[in-house]
N, C-alpha and C. Protein backbone atom coordinates (compact mmCIF):
# COMPACT_ATOMS: atom_id res chain seq x y z
N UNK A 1 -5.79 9.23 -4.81
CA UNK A 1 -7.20 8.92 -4.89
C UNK A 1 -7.45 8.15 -6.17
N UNK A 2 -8.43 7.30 -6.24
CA UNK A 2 -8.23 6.08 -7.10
C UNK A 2 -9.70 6.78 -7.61
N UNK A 3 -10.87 6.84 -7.03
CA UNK A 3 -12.40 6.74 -7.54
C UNK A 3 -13.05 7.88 -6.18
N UNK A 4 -13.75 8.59 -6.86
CA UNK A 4 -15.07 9.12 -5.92
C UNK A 4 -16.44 8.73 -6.60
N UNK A 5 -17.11 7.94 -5.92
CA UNK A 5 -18.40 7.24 -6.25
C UNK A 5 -19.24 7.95 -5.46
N UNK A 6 -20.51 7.99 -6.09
CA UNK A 6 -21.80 7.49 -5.26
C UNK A 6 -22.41 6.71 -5.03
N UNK A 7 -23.28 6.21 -3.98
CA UNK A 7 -23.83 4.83 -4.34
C UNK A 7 -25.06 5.44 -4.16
N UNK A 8 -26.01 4.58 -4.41
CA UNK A 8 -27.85 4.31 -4.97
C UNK A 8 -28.06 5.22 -3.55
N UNK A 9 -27.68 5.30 -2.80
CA UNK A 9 -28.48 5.88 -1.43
C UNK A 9 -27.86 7.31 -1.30
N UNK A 10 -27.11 7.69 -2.68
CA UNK A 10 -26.47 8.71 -2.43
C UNK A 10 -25.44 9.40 -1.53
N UNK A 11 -25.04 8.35 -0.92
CA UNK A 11 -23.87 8.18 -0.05
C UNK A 11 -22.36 8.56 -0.65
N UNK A 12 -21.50 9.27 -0.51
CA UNK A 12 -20.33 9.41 -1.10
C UNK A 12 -19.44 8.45 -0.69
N UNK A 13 -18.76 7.60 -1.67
CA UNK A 13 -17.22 7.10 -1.55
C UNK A 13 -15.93 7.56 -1.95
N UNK A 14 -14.84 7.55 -1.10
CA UNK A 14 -13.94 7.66 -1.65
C UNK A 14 -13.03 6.44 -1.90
N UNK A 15 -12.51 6.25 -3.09
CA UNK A 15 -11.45 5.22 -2.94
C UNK A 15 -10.02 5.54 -3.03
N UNK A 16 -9.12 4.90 -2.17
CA UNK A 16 -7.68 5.20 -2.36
C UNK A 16 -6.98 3.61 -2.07
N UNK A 17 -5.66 3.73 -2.85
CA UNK A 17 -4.77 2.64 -2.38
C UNK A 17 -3.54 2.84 -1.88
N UNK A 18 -3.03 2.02 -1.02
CA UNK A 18 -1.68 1.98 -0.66
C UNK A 18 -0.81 0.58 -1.06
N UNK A 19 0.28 0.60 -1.49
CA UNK A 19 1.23 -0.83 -1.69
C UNK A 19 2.23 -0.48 -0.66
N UNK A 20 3.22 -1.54 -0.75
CA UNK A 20 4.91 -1.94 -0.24
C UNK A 20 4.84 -2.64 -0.82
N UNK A 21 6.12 -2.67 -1.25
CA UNK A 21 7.04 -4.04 -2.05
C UNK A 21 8.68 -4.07 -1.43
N UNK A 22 8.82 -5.40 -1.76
CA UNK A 22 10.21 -5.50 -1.64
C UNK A 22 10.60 -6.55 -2.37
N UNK A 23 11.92 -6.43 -3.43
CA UNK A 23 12.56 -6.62 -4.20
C UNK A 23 13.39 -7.97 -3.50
N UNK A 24 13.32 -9.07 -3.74
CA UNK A 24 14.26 -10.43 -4.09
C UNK A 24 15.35 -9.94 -4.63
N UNK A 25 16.99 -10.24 -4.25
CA UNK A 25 17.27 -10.84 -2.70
C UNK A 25 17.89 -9.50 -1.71
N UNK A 26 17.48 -8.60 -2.60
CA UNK A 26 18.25 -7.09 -2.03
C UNK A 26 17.00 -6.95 -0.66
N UNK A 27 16.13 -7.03 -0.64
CA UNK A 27 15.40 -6.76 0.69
C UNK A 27 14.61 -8.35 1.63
N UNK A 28 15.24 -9.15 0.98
CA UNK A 28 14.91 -10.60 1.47
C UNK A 28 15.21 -11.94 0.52
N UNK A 29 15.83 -12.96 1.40
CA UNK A 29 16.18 -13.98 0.45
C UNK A 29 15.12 -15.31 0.43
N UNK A 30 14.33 -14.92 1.48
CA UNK A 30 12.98 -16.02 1.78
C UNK A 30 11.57 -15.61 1.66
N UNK A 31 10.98 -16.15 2.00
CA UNK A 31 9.37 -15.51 1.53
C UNK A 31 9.05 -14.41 2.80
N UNK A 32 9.23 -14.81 4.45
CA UNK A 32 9.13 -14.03 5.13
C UNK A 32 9.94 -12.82 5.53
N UNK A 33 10.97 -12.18 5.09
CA UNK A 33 11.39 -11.69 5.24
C UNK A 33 11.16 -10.83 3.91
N UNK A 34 10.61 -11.29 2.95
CA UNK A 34 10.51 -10.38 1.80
C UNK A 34 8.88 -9.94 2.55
N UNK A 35 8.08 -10.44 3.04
CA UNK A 35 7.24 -10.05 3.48
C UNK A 35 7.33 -8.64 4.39
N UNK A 36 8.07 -8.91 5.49
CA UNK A 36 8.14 -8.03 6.39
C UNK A 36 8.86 -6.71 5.72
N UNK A 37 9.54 -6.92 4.73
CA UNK A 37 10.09 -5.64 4.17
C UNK A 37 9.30 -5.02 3.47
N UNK A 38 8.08 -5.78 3.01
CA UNK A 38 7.46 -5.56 1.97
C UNK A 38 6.13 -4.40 3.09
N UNK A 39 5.79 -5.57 4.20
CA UNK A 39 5.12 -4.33 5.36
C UNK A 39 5.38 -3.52 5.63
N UNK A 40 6.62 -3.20 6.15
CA UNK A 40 7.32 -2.24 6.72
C UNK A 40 7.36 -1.14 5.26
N UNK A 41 7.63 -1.54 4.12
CA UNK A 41 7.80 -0.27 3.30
C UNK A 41 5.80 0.28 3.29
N UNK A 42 5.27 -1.02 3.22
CA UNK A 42 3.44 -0.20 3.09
C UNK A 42 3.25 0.50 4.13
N UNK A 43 3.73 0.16 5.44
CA UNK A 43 4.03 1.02 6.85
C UNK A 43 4.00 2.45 6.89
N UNK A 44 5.53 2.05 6.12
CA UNK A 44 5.71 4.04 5.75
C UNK A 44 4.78 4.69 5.18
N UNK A 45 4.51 4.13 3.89
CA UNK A 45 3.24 5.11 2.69
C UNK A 45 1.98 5.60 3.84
N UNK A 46 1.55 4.15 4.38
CA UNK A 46 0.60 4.84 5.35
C UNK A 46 0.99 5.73 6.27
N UNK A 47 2.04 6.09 6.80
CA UNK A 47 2.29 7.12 8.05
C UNK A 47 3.01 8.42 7.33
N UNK A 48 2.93 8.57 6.09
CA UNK A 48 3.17 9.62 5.14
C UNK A 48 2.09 10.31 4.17
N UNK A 49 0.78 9.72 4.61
CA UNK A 49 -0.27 10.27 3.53
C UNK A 49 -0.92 9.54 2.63
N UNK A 50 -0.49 7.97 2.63
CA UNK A 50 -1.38 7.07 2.35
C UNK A 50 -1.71 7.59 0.80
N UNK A 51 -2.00 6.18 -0.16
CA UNK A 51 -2.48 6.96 -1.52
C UNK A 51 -1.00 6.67 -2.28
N UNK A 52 -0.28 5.80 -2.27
CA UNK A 52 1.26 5.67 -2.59
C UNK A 52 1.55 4.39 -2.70
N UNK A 53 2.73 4.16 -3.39
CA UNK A 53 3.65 2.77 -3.07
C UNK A 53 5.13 3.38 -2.90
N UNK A 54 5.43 2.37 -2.12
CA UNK A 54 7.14 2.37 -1.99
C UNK A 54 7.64 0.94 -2.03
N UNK A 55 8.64 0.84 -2.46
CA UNK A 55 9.69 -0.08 -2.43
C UNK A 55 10.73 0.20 -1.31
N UNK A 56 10.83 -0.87 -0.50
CA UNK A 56 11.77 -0.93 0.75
C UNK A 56 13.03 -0.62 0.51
């Protein structure tokens, strides 16, 4: 969890973040493929509880 706000209408927010990364040339030697590793690792964080980063 990053922030719990209120706003003017008294509304509650929560904020959270999730990353993936992937590391040049161990998880990709081009831009798209560093991409997709880079999804696939944010993939996981989200289907584990979200609120995380991983590296592929």
């Amino acid at each position: 969890m990053i922030a719990d706000l209120t706003l003017a209408t008294g509304e509650q927010v929560h904020l959270s973040a999730s990353a993936g990364g992937a590391a040049f040339p161990e998880q990709g030697e081009d831009f798209i493929s560093l991409c997709r590793s880079a999804d696939a690792a944010l993939y996981n964080v989200k289907q584990n509880g979200k609120g995380a980063f991983k590296i592929k």
